[in-house]
C-alpha atoms as a PDB file:
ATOM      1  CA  UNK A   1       6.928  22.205  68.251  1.00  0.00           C
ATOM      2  CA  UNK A   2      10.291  20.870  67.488  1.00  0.00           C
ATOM      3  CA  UNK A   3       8.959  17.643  68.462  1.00  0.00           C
ATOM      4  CA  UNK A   4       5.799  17.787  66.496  1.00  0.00           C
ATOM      5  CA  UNK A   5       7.820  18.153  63.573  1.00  0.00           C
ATOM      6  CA  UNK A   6       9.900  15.342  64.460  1.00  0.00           C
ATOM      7  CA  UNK A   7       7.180  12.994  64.679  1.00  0.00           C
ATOM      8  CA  UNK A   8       5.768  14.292  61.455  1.00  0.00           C
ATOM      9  CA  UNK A   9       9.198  13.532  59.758  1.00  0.00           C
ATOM     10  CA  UNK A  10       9.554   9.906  61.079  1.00  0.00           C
ATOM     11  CA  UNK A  11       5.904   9.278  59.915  1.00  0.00           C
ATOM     12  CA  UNK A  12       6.416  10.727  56.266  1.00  0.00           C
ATOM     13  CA  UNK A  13       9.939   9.392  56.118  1.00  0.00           C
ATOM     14  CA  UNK A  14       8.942   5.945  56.927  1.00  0.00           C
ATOM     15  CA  UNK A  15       6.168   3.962  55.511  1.00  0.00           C
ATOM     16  CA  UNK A  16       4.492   7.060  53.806  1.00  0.00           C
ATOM     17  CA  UNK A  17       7.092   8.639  51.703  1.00  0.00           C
ATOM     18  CA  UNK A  18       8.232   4.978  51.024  1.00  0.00           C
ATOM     19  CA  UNK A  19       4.875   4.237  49.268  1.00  0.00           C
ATOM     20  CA  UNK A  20       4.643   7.546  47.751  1.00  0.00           C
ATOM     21  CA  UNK A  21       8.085   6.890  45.937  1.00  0.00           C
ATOM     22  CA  UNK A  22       7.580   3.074  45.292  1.00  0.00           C
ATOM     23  CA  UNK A  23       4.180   4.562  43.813  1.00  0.00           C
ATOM     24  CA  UNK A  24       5.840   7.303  41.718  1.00  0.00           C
ATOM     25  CA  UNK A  25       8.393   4.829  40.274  1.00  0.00           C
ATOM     26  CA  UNK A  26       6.176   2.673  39.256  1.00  0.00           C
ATOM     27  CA  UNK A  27       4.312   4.976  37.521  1.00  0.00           C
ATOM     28  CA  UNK A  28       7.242   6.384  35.878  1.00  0.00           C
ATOM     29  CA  UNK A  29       8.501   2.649  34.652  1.00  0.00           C
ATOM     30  CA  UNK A  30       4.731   2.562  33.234  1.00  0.00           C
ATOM     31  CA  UNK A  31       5.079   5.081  31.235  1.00  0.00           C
ATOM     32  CA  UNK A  32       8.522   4.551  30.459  1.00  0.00           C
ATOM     33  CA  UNK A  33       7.497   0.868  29.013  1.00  0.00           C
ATOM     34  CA  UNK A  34       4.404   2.187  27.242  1.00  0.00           C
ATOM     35  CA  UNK A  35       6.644   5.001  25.094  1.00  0.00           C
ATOM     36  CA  UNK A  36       8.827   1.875  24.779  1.00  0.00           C
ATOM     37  CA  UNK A  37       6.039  -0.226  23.256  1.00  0.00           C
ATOM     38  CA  UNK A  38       4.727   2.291  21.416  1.00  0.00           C
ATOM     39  CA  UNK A  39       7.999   3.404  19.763  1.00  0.00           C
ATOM     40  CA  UNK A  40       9.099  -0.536  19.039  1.00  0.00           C
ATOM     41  CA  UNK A  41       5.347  -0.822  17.637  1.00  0.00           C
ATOM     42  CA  UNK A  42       5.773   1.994  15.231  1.00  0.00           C
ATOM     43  CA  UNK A  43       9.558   0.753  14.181  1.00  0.00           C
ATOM     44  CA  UNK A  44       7.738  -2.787  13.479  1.00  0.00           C
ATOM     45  CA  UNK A  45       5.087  -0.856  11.636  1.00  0.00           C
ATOM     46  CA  UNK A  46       7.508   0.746   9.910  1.00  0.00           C
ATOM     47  CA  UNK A  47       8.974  -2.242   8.553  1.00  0.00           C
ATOM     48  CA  UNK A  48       6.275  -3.849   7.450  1.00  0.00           C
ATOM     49  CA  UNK A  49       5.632  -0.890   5.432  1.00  0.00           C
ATOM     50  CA  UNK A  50       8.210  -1.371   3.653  1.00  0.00           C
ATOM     51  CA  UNK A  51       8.242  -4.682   3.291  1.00  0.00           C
ATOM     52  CA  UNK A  52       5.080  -4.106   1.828  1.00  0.00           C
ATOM     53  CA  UNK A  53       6.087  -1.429  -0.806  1.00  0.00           C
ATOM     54  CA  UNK A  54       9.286  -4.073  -1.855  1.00  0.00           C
ATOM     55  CA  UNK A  55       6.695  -6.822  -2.441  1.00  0.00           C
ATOM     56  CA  UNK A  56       4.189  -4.632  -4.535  1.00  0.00           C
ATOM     57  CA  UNK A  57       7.401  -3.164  -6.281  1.00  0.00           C
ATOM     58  CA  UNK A  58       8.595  -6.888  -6.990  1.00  0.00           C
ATOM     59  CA  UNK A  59       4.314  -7.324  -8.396  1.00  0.00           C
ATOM     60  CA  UNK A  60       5.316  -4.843 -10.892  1.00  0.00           C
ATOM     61  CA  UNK A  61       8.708  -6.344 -11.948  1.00  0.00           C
ATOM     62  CA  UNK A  62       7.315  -9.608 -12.522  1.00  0.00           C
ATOM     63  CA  UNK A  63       4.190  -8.198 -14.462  1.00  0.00           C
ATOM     64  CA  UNK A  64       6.071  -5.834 -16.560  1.00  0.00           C
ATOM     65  CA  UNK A  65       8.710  -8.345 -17.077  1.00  0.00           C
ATOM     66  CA  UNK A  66       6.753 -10.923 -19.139  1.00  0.00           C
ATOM     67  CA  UNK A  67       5.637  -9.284 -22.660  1.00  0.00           C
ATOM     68  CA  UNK A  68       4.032 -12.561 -23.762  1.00  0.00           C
ATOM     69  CA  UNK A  69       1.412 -13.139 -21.864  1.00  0.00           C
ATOM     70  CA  UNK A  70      -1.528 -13.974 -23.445  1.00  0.00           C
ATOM     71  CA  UNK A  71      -3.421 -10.734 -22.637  1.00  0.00           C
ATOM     72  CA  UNK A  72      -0.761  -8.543 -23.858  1.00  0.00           C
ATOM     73  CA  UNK A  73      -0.580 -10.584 -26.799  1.00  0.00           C
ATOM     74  CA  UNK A  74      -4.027 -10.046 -27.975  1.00  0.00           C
ATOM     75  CA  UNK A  75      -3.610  -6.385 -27.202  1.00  0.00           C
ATOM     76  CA  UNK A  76      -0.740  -6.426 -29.516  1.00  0.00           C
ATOM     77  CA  UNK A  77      -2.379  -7.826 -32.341  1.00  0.00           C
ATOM     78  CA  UNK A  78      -5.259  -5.353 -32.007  1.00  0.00           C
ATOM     79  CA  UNK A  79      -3.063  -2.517 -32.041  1.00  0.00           C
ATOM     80  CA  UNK A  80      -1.129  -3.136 -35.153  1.00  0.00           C
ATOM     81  CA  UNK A  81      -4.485  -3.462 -37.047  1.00  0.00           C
ATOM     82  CA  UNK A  82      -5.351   0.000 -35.224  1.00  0.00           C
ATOM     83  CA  UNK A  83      -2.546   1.579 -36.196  1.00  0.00           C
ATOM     84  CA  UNK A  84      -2.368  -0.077 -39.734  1.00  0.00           C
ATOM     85  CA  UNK A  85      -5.656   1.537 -40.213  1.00  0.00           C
ATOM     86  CA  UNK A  86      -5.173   4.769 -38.598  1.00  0.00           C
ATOM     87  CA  UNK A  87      -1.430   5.967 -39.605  1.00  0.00           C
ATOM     88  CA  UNK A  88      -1.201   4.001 -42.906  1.00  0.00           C
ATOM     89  CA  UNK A  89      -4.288   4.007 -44.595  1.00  0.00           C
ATOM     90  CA  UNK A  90      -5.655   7.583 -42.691  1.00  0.00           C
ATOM     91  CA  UNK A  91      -2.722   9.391 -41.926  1.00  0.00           C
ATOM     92  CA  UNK A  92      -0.292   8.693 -44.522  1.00  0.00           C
ATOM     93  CA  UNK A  93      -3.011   7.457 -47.074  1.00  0.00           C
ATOM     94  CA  UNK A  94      -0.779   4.622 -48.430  1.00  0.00           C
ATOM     95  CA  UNK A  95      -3.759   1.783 -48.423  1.00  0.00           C
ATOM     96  CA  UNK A  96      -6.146   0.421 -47.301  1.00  0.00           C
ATOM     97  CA  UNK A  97      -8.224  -1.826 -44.964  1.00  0.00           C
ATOM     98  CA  UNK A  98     -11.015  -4.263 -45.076  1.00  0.00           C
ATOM     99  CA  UNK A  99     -13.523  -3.114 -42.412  1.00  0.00           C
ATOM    100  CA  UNK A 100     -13.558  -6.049 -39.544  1.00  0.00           C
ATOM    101  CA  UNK A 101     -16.959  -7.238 -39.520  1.00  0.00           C
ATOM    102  CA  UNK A 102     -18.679 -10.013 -37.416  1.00  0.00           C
ATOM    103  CA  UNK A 103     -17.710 -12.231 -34.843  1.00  0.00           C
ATOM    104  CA  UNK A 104     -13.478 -10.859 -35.397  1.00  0.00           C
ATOM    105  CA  UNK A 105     -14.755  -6.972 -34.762  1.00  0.00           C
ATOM    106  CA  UNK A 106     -16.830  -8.462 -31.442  1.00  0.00           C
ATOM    107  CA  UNK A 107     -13.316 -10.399 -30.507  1.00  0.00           C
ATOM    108  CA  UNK A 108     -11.210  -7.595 -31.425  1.00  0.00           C
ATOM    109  CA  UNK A 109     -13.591  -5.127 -29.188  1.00  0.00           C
ATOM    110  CA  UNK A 110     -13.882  -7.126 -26.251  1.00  0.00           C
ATOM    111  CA  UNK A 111     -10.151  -7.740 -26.253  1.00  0.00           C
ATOM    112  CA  UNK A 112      -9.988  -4.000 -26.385  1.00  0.00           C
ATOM    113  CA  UNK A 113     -12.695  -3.861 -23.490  1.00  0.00           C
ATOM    114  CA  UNK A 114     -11.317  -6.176 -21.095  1.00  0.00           C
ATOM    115  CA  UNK A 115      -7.295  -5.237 -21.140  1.00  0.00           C
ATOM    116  CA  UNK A 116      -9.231  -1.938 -20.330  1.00  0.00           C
ATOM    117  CA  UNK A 117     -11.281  -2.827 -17.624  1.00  0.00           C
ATOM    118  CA  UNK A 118      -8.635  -5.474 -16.644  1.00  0.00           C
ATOM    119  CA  UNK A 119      -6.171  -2.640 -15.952  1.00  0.00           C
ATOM    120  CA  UNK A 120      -8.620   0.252 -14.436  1.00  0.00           C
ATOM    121  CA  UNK A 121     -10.334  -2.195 -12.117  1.00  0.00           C
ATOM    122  CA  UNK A 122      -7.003  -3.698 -10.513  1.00  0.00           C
ATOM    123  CA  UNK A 123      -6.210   0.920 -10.278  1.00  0.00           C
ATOM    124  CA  UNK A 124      -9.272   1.120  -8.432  1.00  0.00           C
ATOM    125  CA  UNK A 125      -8.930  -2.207  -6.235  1.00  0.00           C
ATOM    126  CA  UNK A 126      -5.302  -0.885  -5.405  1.00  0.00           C
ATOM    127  CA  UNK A 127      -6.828   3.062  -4.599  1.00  0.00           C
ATOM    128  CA  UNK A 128      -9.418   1.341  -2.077  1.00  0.00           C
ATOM    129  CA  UNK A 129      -6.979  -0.952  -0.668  1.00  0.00           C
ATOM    130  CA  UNK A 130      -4.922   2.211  -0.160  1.00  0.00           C
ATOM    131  CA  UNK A 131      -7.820   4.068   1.639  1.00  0.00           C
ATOM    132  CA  UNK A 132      -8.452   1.179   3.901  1.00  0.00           C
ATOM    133  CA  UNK A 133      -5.170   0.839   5.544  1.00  0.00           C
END
């Protein structure tokens, strides 16, 4: 019996339990690397998130930053003749107005129209962008 168990021993110590343990390594060091990889992917990830949200903050800077562009401009003429007619001449009742007619009131209302749309379109492009990633 004694020997039996012997034999068995020298045959699982030797070229069996070698492969068994060069197998079980290995298969550790797998999955060792690929929680590696997977944590260095999510740091990267992570960075480029916010490298990201320090570019679109920098967008915003340089947009808001400029109040003479042409666009804003047009939008600020428009709204001193809205508010000319609406707090002065309505509100406070101290004049009053000639009605815009013709090709100004079309100008004036698709300025109006287009810093609008302009503005909700680039909300919407930036919502779906958002969903995507």
């Amino acid at each position: 019996m004694f020997a039996f168990a012997s034999l068995l021993f020298q045959f699982l110590g030797g070229p069996v339990a070698k492969a068994l343990v060069s197998a079980y390594q290995a298969h550790l060091t797998a999955s060792t690397s690929d929680k590696q990889t997977a944590a260095t992917l999510a740091g990267q990830e992570i960075a480029a998130q916010n490298a990201e949200t320090q570019a679109i903050t920098q967008l915003k800077i340089a947009q808001i930053g400029h109040p003479f562009e042409p666009e804003k401009i047009a939008m600020y003429i428009t709204l001193v003749y809205y508010a000319k007619c609406i707090i002065w001449d309505k509100v406070l009742g101290l004049g009053t107005t000639d009605v815009v007619a013709g090709p100004i009131a079309v100008w004036a209302g698709l300025i109006m129209s287009w810093y609008f749309a302009k503005r909700g379109a680039e909300n919407v492009t930036t919502i779906i962008r958002a969903i995507r990633n």
